[in-house]
C-alpha atoms as a PDB file:
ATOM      1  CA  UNK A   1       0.000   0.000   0.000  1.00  0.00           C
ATOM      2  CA  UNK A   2       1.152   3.245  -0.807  1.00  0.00           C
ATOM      3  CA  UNK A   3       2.207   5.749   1.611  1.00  0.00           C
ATOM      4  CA  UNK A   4       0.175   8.557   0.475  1.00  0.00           C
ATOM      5  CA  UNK A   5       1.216  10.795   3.277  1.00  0.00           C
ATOM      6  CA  UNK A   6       4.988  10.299   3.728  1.00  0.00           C
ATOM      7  CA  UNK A   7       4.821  10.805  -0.463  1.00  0.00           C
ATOM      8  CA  UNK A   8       3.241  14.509  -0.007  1.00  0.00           C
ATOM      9  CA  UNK A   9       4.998  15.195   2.855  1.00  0.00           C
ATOM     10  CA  UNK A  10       8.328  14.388   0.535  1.00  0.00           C
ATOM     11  CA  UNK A  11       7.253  16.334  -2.322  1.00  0.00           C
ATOM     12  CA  UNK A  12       6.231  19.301   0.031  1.00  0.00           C
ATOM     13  CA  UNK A  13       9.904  19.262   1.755  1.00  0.00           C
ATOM     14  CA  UNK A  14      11.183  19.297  -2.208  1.00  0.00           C
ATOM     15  CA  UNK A  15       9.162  22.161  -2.857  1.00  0.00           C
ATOM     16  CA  UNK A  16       9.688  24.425   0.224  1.00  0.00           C
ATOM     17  CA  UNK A  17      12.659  22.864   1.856  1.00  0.00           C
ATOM     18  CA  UNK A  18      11.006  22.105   4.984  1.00  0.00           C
ATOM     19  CA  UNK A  19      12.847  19.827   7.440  1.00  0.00           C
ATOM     20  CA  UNK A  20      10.308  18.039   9.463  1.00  0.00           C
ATOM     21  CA  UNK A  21       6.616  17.464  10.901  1.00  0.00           C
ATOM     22  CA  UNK A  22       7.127  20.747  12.765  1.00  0.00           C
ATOM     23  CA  UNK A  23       7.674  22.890   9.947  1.00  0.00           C
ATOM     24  CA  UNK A  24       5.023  21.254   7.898  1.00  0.00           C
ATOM     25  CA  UNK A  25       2.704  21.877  10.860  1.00  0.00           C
ATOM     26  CA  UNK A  26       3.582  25.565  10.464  1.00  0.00           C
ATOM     27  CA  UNK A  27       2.879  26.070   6.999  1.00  0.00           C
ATOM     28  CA  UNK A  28       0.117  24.310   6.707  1.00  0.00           C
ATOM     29  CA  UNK A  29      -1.050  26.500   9.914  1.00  0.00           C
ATOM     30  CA  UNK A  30      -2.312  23.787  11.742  1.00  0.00           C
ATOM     31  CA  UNK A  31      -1.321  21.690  14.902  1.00  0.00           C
ATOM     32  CA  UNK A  32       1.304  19.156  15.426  1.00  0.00           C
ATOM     33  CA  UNK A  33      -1.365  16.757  16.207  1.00  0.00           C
ATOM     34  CA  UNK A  34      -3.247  17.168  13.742  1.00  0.00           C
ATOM     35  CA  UNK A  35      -0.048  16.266  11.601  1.00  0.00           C
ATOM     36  CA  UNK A  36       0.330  13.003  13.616  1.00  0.00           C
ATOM     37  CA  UNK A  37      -3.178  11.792  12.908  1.00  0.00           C
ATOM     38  CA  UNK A  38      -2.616  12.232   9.148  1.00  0.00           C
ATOM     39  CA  UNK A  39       0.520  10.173   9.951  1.00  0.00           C
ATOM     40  CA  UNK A  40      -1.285   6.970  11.803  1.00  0.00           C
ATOM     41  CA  UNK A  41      -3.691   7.288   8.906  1.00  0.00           C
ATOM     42  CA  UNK A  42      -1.848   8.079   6.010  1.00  0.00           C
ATOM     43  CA  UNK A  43      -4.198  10.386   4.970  1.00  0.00           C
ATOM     44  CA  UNK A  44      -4.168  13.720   3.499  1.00  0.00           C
ATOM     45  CA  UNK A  45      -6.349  15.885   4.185  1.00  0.00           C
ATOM     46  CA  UNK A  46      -8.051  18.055   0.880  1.00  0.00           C
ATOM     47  CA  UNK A  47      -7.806  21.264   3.025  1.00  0.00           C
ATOM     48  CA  UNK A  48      -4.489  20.743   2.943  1.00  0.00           C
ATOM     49  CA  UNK A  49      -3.996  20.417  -0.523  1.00  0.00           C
ATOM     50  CA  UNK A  50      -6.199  23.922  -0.786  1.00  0.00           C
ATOM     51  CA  UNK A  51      -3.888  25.726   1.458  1.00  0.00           C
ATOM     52  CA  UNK A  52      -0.744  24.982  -0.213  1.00  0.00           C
ATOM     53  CA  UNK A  53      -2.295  25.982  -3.538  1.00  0.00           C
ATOM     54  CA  UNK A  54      -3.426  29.174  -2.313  1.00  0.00           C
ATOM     55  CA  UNK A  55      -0.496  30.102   0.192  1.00  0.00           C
ATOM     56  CA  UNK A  56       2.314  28.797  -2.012  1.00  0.00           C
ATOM     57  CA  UNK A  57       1.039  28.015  -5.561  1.00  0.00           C
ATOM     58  CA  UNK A  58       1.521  24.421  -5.313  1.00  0.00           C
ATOM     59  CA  UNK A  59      -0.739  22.231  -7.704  1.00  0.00           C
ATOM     60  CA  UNK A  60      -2.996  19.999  -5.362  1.00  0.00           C
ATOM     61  CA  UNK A  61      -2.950  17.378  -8.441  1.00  0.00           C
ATOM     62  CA  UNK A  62       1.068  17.130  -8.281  1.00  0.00           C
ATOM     63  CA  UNK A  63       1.130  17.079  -4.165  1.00  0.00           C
ATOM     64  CA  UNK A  64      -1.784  14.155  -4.256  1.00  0.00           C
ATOM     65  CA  UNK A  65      -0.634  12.335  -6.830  1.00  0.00           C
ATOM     66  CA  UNK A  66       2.041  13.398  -8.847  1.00  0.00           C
ATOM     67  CA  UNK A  67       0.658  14.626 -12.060  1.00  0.00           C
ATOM     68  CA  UNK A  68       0.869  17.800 -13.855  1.00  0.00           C
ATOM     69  CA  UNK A  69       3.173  20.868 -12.892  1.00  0.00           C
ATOM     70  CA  UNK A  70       4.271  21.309  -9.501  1.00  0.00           C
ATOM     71  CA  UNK A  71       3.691  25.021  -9.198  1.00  0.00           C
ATOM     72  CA  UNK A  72       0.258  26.526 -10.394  1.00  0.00           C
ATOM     73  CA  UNK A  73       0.922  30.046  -9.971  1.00  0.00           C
ATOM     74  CA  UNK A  74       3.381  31.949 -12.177  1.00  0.00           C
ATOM     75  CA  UNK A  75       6.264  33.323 -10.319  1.00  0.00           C
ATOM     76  CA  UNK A  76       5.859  30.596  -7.763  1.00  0.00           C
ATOM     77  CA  UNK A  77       8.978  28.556  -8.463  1.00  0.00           C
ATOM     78  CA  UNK A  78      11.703  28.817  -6.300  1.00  0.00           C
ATOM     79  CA  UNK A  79      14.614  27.920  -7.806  1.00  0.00           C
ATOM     80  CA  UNK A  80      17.138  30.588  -6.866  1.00  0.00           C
ATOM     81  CA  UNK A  81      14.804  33.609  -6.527  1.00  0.00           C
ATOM     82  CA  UNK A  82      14.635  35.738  -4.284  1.00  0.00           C
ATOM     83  CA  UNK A  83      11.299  37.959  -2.747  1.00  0.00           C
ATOM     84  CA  UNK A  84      11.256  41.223  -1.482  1.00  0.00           C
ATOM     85  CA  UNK A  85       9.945  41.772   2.046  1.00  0.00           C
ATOM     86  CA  UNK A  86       8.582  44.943   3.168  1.00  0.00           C
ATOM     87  CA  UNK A  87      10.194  46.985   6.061  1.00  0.00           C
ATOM     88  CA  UNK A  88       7.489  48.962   7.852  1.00  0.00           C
ATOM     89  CA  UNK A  89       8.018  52.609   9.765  1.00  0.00           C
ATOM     90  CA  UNK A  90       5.531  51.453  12.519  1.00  0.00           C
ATOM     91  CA  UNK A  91       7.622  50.555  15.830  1.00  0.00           C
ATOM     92  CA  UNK A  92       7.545  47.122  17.954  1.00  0.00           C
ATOM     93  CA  UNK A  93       7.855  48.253  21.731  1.00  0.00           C
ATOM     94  CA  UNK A  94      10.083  45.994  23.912  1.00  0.00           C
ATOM     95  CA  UNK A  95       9.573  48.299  26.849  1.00  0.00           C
ATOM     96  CA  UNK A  96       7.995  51.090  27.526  1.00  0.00           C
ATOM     97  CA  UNK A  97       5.653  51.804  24.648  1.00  0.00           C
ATOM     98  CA  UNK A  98       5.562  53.291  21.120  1.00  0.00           C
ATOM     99  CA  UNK A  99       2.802  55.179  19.583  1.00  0.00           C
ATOM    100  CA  UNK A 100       4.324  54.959  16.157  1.00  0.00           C
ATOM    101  CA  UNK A 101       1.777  52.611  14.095  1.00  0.00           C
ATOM    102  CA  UNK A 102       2.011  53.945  10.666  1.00  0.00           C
ATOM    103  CA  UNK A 103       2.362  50.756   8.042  1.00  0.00           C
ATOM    104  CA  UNK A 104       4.128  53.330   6.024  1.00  0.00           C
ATOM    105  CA  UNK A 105       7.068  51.126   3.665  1.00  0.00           C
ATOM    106  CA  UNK A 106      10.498  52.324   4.605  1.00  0.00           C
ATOM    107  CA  UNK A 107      12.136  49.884   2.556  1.00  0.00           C
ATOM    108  CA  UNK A 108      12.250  46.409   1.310  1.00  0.00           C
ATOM    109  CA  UNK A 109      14.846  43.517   2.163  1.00  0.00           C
ATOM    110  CA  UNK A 110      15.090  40.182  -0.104  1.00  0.00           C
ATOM    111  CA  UNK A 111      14.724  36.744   1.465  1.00  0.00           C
ATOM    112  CA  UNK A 112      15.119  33.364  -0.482  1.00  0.00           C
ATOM    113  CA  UNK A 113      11.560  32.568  -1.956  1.00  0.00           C
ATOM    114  CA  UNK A 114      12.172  29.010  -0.752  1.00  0.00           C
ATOM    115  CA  UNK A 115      12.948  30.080   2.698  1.00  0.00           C
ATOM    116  CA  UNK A 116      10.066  32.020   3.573  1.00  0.00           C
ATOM    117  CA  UNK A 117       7.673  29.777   1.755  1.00  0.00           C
ATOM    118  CA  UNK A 118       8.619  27.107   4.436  1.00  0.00           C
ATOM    119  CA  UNK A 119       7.649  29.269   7.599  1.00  0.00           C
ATOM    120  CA  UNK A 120       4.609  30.499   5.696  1.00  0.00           C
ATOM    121  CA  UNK A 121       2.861  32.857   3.040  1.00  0.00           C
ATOM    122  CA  UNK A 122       5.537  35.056   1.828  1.00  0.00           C
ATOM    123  CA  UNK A 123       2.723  38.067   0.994  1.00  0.00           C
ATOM    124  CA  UNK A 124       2.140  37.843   4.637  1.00  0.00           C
ATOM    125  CA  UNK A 125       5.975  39.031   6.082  1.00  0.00           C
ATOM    126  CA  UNK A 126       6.823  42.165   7.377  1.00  0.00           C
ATOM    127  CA  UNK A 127       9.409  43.010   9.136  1.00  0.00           C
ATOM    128  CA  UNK A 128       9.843  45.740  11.989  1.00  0.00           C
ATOM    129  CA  UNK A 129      12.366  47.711  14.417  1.00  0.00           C
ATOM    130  CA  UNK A 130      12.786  46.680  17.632  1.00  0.00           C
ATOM    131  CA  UNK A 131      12.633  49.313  20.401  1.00  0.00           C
ATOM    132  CA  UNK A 132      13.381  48.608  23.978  1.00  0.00           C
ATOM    133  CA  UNK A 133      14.989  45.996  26.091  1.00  0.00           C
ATOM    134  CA  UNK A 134      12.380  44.249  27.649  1.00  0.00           C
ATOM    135  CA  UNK A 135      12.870  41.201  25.483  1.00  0.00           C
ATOM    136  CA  UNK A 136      16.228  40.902  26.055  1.00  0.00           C
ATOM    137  CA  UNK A 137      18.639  38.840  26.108  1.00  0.00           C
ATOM    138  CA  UNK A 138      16.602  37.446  23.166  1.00  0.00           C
ATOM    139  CA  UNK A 139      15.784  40.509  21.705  1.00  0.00           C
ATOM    140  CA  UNK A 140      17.903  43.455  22.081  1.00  0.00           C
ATOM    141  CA  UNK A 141      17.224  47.121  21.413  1.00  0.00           C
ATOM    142  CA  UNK A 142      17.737  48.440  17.250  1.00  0.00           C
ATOM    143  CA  UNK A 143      16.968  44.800  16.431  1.00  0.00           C
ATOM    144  CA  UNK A 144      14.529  43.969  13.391  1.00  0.00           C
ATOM    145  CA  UNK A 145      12.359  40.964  13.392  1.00  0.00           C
ATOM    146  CA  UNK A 146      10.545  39.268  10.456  1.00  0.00           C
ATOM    147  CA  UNK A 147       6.783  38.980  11.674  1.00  0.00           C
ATOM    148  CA  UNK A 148       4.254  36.917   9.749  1.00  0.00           C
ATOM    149  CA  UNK A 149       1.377  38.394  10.105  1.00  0.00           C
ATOM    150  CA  UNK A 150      -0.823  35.023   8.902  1.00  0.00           C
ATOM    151  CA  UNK A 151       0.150  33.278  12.098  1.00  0.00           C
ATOM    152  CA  UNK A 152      -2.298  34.758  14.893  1.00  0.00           C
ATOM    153  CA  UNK A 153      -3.493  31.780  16.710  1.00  0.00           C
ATOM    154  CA  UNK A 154      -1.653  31.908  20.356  1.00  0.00           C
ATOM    155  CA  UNK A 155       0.814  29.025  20.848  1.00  0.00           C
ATOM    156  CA  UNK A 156       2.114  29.529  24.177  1.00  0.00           C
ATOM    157  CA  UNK A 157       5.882  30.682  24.727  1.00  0.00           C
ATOM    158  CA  UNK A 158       6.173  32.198  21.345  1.00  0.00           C
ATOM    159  CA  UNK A 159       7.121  35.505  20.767  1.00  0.00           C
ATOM    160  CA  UNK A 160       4.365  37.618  18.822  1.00  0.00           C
ATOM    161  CA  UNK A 161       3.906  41.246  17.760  1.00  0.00           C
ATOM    162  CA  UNK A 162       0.536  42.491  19.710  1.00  0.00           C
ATOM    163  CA  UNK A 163      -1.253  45.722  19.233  1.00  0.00           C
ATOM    164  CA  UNK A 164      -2.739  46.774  22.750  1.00  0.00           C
ATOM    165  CA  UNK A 165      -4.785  49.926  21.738  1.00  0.00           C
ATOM    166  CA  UNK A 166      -2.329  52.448  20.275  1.00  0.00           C
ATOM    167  CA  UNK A 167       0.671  50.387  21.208  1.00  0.00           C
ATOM    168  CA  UNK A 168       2.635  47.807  19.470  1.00  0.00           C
ATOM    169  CA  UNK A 169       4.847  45.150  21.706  1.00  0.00           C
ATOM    170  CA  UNK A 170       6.321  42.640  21.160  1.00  0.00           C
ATOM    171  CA  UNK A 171       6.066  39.703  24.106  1.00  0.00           C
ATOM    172  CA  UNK A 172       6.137  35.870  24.621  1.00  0.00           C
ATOM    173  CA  UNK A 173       2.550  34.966  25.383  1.00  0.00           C
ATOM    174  CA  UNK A 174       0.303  32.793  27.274  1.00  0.00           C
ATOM    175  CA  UNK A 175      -3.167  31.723  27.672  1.00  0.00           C
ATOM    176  CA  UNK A 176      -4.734  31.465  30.916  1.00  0.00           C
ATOM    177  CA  UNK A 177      -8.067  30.932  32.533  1.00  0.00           C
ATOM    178  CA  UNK A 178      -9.978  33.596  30.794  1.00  0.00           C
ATOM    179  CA  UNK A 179      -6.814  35.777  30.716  1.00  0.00           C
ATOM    180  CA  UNK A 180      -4.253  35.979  28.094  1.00  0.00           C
ATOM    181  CA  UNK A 181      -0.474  36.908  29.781  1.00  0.00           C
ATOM    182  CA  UNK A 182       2.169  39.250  27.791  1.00  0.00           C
ATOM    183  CA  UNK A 183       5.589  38.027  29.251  1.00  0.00           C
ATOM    184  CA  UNK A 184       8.789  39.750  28.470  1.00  0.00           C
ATOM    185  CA  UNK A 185      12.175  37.779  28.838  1.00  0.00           C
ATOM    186  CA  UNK A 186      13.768  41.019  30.660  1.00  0.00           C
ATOM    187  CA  UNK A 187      13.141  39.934  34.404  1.00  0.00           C
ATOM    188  CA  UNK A 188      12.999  43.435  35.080  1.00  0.00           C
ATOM    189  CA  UNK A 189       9.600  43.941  33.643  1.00  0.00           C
ATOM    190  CA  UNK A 190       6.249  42.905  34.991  1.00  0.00           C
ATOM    191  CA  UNK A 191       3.677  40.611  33.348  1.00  0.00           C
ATOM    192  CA  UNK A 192       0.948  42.127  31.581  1.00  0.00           C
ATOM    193  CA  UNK A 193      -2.402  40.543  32.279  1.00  0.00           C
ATOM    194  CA  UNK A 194      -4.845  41.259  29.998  1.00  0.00           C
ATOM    195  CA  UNK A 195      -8.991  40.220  30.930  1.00  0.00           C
ATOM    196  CA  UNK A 196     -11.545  38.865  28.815  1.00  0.00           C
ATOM    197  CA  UNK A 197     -13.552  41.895  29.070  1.00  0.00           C
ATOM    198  CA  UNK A 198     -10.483  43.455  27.710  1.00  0.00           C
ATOM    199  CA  UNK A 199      -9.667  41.646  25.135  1.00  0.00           C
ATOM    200  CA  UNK A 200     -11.409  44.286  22.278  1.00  0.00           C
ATOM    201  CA  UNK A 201      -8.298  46.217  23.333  1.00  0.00           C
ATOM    202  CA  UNK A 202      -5.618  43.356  22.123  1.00  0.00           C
ATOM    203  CA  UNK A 203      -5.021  42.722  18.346  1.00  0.00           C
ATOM    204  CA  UNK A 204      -2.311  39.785  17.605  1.00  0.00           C
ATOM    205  CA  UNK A 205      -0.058  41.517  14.564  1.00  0.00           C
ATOM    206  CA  UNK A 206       1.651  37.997  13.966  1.00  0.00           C
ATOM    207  CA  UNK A 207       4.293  35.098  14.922  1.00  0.00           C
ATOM    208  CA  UNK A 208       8.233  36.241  15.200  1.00  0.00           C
ATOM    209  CA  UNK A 209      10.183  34.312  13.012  1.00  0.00           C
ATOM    210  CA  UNK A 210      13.420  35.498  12.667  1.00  0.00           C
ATOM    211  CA  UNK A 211      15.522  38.484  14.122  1.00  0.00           C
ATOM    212  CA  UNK A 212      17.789  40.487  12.439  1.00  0.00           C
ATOM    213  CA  UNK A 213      21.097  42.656  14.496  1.00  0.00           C
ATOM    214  CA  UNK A 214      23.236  45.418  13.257  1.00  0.00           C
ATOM    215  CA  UNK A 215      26.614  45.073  15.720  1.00  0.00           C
ATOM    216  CA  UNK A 216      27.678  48.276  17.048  1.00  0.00           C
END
């Protein structure tokens, strides 16, 4: 019997140069679980096959089965190219706040096509300037970070961009009991603890992915 999912999963690594079941899990925007189920039942789910199509360009007919072209989408091949991501004038706060939101483009910085099409939908990336220290050691003051703004759902101890009214931080955070926690890795600063009944307040920008330091 054919082993339909250990197949796609090796045509999606050839395509996007993913690694593993982890990275798989995080383009396909879905939990590791969920990837272990279609493991046990070597299965793929169509959903799947419709999300790679429409985040990456992939043809659902070559990742099911083989046939046809791999890549559906003009432009989507990823041999070698490079895509330009956009570098945004609205500030990330690491500490004690920053009231600069614009989305105004600054600039744009190329990535490897293939590279960012493994952590996720490369029309989704942005990438910001850090200011502040309460991330660090991790994150440092004048850093950038790449942000993917498709990747909203809250997995707990990652590091996300979050807009809390007019202010944009960026924090680990964690879900608890009708409370969602924004925890810096600077033991210096305090938890934030943000209430259900405050939650209109708290917009999730996207996932940090990558982080970017000019040495001084």
């Amino acid at each position: 019997m054919e082993n339909q999912f250990q197949t796609f999963f090796e045509r999606v690594s050839s395509a996007l140069g993913i690694r593993n079941l982890s990275e798989l899990a995080t383009i396909l925007r879905v939990n590791r679980s969920s990837i272990t189920q279609a493991r046990k039942n070597n299965s793929v789910p169509a959903n799947w096959l419709l999300s790679l199509f429409r985040s990456h360009g992939l043809n659902p007919d070559w990742l099911e089965g083989g046939h046809g072209p791999k890549w559906l989408k003009p432009g989507d091949s990823v041999r070698g190219d490079f895509f330009p991501v956009p570098k945004v004038q609205a500030r990330l706060c690491a500490g004690a706040g920053s009231f600069e939101v614009g989305n105004q483009i600054e600039d744009h910085y190329s990535f490897k096509t293939a590279w960012l099409q493994s952590k996720g939908p490369k029309d989704r990336m942005v990438l910001m300037d850090v200011f502040g220290n309460s991330m660090a050691p991790e994150i440092k003051d004048g850093d950038t970070v790449l942000i993917d703004q498709s990747q909203t759902d809250v997995f707990a101890g990652s590091i996300y961009a979050v807009g809390v009214e007019d202010t944009i931080m960026v924090k680990r955070i964690e879900k608890h009991p009708r409370k969602l926690v924004l925890l810096s890795d600077n033991k210096e600063y305090a938890p934030i603890f943000l209430s259900d009944e405050e939650m209109d307040r708290v917009r999730i920008i996207g996932k940090v992915l990558w982080i970017c330091r000019e040495l001084r």
